[in-house]
C-alpha atoms as a PDB file:
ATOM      1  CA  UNK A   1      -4.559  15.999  12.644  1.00  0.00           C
ATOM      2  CA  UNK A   2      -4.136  18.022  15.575  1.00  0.00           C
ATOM      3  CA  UNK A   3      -0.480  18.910  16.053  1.00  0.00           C
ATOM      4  CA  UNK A   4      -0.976  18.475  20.443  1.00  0.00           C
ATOM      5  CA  UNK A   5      -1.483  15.251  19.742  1.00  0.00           C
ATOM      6  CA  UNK A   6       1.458  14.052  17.747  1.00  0.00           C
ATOM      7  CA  UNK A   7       3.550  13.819  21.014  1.00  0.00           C
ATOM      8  CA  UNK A   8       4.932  10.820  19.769  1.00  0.00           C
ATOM      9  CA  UNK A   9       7.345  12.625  17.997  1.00  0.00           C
ATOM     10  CA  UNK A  10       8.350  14.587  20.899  1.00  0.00           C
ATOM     11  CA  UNK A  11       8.547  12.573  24.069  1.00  0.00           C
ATOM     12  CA  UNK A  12       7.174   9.601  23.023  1.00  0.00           C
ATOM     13  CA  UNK A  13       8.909   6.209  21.684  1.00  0.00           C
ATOM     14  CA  UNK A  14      10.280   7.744  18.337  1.00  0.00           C
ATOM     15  CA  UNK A  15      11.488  11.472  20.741  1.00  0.00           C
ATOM     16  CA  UNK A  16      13.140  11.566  23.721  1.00  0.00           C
ATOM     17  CA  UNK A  17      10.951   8.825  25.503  1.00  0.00           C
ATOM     18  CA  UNK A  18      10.152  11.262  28.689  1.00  0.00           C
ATOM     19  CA  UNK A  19       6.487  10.554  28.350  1.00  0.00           C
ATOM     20  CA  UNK A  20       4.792   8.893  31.651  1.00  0.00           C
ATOM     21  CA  UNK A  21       3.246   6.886  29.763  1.00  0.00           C
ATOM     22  CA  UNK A  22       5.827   4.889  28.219  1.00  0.00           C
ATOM     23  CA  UNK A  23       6.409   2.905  31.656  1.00  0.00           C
ATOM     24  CA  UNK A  24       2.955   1.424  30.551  1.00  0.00           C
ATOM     25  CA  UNK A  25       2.773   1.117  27.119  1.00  0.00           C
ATOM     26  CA  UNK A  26       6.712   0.700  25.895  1.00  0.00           C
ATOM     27  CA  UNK A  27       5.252   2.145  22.165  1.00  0.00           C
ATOM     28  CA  UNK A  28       3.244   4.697  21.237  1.00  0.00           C
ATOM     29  CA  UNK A  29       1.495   2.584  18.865  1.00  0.00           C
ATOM     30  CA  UNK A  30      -0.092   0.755  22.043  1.00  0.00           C
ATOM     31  CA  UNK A  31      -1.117   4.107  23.597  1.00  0.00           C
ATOM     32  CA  UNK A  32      -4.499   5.485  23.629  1.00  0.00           C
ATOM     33  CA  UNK A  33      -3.894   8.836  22.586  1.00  0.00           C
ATOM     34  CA  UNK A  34      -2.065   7.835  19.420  1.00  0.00           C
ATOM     35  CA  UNK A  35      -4.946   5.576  18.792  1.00  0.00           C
ATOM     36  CA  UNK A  36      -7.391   8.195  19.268  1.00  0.00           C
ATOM     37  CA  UNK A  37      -4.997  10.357  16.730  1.00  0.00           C
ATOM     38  CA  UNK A  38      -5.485   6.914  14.469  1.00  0.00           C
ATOM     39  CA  UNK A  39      -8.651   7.334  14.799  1.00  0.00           C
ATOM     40  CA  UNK A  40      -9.025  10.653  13.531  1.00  0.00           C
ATOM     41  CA  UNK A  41      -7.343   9.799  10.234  1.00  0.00           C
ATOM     42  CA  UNK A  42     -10.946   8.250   9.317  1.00  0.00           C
ATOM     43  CA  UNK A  43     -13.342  10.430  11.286  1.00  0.00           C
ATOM     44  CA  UNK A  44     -11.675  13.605  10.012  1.00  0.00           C
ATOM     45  CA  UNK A  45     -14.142  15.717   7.274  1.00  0.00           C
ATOM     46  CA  UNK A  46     -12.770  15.412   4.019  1.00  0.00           C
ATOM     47  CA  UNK A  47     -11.578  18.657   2.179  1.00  0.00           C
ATOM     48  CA  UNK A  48     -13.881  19.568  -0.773  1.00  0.00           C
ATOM     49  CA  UNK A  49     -11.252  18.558  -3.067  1.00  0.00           C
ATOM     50  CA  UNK A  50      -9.431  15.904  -1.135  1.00  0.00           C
ATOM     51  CA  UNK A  51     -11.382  13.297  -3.415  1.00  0.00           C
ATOM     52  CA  UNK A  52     -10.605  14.940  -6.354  1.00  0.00           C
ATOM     53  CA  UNK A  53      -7.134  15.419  -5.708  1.00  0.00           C
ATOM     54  CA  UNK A  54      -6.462  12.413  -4.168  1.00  0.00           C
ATOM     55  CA  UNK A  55      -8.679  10.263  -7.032  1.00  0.00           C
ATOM     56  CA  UNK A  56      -6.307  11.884  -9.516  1.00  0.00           C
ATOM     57  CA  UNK A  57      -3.579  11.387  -8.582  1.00  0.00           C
ATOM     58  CA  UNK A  58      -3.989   8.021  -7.487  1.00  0.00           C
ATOM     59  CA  UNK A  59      -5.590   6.705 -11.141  1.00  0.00           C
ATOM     60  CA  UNK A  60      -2.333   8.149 -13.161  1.00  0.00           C
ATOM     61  CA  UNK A  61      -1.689   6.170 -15.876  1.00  0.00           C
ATOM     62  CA  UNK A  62       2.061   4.703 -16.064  1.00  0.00           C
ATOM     63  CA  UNK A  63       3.516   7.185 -18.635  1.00  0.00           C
ATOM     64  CA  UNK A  64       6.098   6.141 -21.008  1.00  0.00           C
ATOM     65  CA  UNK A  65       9.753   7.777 -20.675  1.00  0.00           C
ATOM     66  CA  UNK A  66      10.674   8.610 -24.180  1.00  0.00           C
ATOM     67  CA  UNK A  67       7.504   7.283 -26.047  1.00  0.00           C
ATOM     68  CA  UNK A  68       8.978   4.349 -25.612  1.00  0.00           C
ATOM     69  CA  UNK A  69       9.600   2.886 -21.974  1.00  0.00           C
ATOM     70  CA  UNK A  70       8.067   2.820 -18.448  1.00  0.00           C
ATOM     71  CA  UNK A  71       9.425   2.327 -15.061  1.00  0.00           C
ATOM     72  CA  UNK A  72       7.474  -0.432 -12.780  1.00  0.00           C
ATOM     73  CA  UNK A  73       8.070  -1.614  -9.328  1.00  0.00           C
ATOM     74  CA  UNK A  74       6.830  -5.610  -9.519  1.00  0.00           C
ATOM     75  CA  UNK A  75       5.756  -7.312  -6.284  1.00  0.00           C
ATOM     76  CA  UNK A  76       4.778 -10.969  -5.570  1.00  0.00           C
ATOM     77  CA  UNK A  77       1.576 -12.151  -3.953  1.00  0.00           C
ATOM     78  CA  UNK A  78       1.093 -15.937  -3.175  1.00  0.00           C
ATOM     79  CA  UNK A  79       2.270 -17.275  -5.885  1.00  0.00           C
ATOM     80  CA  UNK A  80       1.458 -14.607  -8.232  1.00  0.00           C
ATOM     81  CA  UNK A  81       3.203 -11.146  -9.744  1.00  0.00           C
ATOM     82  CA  UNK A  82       1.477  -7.698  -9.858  1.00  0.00           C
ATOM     83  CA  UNK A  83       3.160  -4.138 -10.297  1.00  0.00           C
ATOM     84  CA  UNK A  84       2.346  -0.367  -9.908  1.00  0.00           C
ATOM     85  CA  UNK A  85       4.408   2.476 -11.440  1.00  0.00           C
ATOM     86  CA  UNK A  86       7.156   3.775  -9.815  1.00  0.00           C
ATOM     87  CA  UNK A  87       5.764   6.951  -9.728  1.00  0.00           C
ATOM     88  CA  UNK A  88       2.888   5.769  -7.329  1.00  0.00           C
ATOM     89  CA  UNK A  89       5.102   4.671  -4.850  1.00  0.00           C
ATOM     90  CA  UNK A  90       6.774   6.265  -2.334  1.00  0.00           C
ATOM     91  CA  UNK A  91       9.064   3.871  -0.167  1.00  0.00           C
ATOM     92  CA  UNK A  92       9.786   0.032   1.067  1.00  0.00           C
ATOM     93  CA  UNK A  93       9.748  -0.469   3.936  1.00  0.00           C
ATOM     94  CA  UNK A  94       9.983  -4.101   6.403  1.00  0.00           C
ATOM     95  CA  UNK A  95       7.118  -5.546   7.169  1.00  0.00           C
ATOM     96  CA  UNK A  96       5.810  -4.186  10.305  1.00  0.00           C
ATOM     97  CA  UNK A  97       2.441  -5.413  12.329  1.00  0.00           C
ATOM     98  CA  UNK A  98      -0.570  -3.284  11.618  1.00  0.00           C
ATOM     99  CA  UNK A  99      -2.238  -2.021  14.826  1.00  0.00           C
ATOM    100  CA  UNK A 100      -6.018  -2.810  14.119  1.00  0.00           C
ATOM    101  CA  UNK A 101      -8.914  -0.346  14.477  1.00  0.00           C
ATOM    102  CA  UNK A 102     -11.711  -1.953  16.616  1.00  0.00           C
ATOM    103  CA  UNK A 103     -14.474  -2.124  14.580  1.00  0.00           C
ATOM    104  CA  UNK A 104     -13.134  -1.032  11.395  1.00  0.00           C
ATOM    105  CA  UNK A 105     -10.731  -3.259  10.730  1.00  0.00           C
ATOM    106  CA  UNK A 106     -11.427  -6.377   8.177  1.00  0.00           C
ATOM    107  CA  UNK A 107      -9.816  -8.863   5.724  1.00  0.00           C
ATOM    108  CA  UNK A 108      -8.792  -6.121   3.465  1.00  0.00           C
ATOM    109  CA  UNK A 109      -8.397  -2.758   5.950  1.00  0.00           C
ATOM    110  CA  UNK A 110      -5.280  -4.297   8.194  1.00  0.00           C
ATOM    111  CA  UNK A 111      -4.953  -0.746  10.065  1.00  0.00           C
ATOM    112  CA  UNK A 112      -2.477   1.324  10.507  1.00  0.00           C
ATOM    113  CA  UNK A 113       1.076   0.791  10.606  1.00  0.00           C
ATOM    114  CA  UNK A 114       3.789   4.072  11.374  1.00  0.00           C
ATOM    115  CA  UNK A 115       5.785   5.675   8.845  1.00  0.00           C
ATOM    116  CA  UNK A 116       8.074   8.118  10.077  1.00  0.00           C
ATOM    117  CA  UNK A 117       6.174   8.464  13.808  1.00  0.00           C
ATOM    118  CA  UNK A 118       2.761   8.888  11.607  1.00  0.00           C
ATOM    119  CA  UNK A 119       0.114   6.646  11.197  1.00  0.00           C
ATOM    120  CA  UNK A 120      -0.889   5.508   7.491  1.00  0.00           C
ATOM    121  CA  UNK A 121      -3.705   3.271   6.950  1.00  0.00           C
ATOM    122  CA  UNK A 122      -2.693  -0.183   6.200  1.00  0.00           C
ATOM    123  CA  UNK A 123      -4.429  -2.412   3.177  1.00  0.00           C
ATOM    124  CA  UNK A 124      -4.427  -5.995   2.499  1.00  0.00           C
ATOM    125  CA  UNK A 125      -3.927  -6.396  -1.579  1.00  0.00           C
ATOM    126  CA  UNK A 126      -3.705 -10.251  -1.176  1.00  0.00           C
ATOM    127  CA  UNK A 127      -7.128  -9.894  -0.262  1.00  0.00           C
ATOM    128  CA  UNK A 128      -8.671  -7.472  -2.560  1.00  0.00           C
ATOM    129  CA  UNK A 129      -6.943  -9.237  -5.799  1.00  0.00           C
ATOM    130  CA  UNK A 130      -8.464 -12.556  -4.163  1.00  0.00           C
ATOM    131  CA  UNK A 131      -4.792 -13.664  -4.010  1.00  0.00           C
ATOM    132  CA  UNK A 132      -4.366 -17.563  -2.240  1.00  0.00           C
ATOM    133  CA  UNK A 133      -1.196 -18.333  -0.566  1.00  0.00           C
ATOM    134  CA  UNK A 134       1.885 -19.738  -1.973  1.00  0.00           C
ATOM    135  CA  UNK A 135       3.053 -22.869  -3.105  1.00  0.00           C
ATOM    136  CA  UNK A 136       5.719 -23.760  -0.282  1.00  0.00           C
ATOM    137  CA  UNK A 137       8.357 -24.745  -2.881  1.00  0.00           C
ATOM    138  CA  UNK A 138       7.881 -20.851  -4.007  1.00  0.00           C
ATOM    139  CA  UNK A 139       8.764 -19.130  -0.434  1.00  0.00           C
ATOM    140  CA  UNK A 140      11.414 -21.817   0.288  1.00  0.00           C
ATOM    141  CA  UNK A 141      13.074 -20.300  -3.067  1.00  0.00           C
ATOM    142  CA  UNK A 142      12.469 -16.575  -3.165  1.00  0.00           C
ATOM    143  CA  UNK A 143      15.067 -14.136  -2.759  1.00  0.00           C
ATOM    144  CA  UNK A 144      13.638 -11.349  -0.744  1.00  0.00           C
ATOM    145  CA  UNK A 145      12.183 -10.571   2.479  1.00  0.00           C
ATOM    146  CA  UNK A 146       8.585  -9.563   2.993  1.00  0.00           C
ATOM    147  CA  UNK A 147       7.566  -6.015   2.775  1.00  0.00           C
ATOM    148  CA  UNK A 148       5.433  -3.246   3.102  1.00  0.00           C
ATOM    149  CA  UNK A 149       5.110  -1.062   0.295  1.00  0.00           C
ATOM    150  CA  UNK A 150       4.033   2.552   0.684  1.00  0.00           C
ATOM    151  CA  UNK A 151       2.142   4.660  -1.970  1.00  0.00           C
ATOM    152  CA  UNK A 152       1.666   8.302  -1.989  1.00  0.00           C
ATOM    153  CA  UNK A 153       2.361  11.341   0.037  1.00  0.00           C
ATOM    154  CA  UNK A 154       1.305  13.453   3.330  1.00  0.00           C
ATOM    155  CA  UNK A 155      -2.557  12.142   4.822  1.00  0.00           C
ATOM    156  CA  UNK A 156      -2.890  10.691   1.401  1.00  0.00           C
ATOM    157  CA  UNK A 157      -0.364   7.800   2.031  1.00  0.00           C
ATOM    158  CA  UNK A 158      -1.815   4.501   2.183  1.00  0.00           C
ATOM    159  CA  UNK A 159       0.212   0.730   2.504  1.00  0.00           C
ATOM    160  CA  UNK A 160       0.015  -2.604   1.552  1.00  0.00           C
ATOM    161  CA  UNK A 161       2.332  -5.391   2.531  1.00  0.00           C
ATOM    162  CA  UNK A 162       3.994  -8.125  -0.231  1.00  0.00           C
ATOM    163  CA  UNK A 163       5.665 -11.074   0.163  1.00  0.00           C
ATOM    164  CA  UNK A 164       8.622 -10.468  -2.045  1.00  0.00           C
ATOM    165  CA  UNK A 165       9.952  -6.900  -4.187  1.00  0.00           C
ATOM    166  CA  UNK A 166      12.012  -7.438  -7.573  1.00  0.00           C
ATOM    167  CA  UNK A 167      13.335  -3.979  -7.225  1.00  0.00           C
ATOM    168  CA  UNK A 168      12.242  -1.554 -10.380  1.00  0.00           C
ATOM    169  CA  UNK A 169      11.811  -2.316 -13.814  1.00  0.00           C
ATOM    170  CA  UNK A 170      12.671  -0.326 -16.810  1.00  0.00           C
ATOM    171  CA  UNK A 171      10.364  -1.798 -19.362  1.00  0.00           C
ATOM    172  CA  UNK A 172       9.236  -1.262 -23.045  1.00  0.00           C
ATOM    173  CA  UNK A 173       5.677   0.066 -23.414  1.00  0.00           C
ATOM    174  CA  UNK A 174       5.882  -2.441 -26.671  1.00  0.00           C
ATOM    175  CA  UNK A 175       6.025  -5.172 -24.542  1.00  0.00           C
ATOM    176  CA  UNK A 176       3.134  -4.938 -22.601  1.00  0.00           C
ATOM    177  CA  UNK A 177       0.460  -7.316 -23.602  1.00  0.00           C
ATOM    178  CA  UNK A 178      -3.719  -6.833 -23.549  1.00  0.00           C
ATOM    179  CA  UNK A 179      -5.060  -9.110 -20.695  1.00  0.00           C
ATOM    180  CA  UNK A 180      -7.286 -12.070 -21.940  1.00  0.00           C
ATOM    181  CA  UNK A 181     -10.892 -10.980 -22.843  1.00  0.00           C
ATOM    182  CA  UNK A 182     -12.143 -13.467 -20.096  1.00  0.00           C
ATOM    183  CA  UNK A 183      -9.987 -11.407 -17.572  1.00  0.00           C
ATOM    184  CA  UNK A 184     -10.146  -7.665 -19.411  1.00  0.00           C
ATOM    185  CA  UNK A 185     -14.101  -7.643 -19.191  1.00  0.00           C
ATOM    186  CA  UNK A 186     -14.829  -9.191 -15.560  1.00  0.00           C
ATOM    187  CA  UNK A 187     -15.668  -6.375 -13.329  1.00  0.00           C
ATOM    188  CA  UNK A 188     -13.264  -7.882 -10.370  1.00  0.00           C
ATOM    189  CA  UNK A 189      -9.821  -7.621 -12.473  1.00  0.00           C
ATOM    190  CA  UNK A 190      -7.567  -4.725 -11.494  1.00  0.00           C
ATOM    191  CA  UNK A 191      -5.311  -6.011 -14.486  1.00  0.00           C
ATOM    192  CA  UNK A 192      -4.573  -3.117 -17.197  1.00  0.00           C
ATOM    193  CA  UNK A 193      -1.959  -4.923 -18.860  1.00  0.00           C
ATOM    194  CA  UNK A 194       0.198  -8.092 -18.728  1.00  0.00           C
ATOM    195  CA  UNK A 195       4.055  -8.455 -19.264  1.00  0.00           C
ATOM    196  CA  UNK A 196       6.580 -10.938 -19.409  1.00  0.00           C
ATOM    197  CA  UNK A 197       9.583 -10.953 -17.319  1.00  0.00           C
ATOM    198  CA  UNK A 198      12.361 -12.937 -16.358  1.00  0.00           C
ATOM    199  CA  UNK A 199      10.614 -13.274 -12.951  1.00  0.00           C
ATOM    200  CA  UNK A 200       7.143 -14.213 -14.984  1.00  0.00           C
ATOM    201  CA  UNK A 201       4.220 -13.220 -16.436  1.00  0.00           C
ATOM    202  CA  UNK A 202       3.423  -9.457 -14.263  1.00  0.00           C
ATOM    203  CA  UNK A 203       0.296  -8.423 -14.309  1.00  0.00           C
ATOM    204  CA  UNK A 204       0.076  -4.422 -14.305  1.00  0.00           C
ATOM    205  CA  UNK A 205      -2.807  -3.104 -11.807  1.00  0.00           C
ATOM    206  CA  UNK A 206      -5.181  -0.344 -13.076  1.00  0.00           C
ATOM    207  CA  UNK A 207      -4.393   2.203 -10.843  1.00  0.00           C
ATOM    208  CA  UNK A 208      -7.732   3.768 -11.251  1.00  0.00           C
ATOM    209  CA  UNK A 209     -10.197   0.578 -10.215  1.00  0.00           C
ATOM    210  CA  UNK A 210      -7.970  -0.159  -7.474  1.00  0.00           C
ATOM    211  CA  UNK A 211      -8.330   3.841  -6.374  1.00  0.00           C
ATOM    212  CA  UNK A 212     -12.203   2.928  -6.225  1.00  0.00           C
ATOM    213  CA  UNK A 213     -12.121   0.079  -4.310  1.00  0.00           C
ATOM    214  CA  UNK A 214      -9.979   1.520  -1.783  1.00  0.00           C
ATOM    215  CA  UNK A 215     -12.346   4.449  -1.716  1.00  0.00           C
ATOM    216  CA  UNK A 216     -15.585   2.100  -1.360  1.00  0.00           C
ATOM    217  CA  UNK A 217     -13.158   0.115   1.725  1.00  0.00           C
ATOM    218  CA  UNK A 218     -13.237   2.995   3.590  1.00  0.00           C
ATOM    219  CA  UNK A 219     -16.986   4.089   3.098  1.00  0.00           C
END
């Protein structure tokens, strides 16, 4: 990205707010020329290795600590609990309002939301894991806030939002439990592994299928 255009860092909403523009727009995410620096996040020519790199380290396998034990971050979706190794992700953050992409945008590309005055594309897991909506007896009860997880680091960052976080999860690789052959062999699972917790059965996402589908999203 083209470092003249990241004024939004320097007079815009998150610098001093001396930009003219501001009068117009309040935030820079309403502005044209940080949606033309949006933009630019999926027009921009891909690295020869940016695939490879990004492929890798995106389909890392949770590793044990010890032989023994892994760390997980669990999340809840309608009605239903996933989780992604620690490792994968980078911050929580509240839920903030994707800005769509005309055109590009769709049930499971949201957009782009702004971390730290940047722009990271924004994903919709409810809707690639064919997720339905809660009970209302289950968001009456929970005990967190929505959020919006963050994965990754630099351009590479991608985020999805959840509607509750159970904080991180030191768990025993014992534990972990091989999905039902009805689920294991469908092509549409993301489902690795399954474990039981004292928040319920948490079904561990295969970081690697989920790196593809993302990929094939943005195609």
């Amino acid at each position: 990205m083209n470092t003249e255009r990241c004024c939004w860092r320097e007079i815009g909403s998150t610098g001093d707010r001396s930009c003219p523009k501001l009068a117009q727009h309040q935030l820079c995410v309403n502005c044209e020329v940080f949606a033309a620096a949006a933009q630019s996040l999926l027009d921009r020519p891909a690295p020869d290795e940016y695939r490879d790199d990004w492929a890798r380290w995106i389909a890392t396998e949770p590793v044990a600590e010890d032989g023994e034990f892994l760390s997980l971050c669990p999340f809840r979706l309608g009605a239903e609990w996933f989780a992604l190794p620690t490792g994968m992700l980078s911050e929580t953050l509240e839920s903030p309002a994707p800005r769509r992409i005309p055109h590009r945008s769709s049930s499971e590309f949201l957009g782009l939301i702004t971390v730290r005055g940047e722009p990271v594309l924004c994903f919709s897991l409810r809707s690639i894991l064919s997720v339905g909506s809660a009970p209302a007896a289950i968001e009456a009860t929970k005990l967190s806030r929505p959020a919006t997880l963050v994965c990754g680091e630099g351009r590479d960052r991608f985020a999805f939002p959840v509607d509750e976080t159970a904080g991180l999860w030191r768990v025993a690789t014992a534990e972990l439990q091989t999905p039902p052959a009805t689920v294991s062999r469908s092509d549409q699972t993301l489902t690795t592994s399954l474990i039981e917790l004292s928040i319920g059965t948490v079904a561990l996402l295969d970081a690697t299928r989920l790196a593809r589908r993302i990929e094939r999203i943005l195609q």
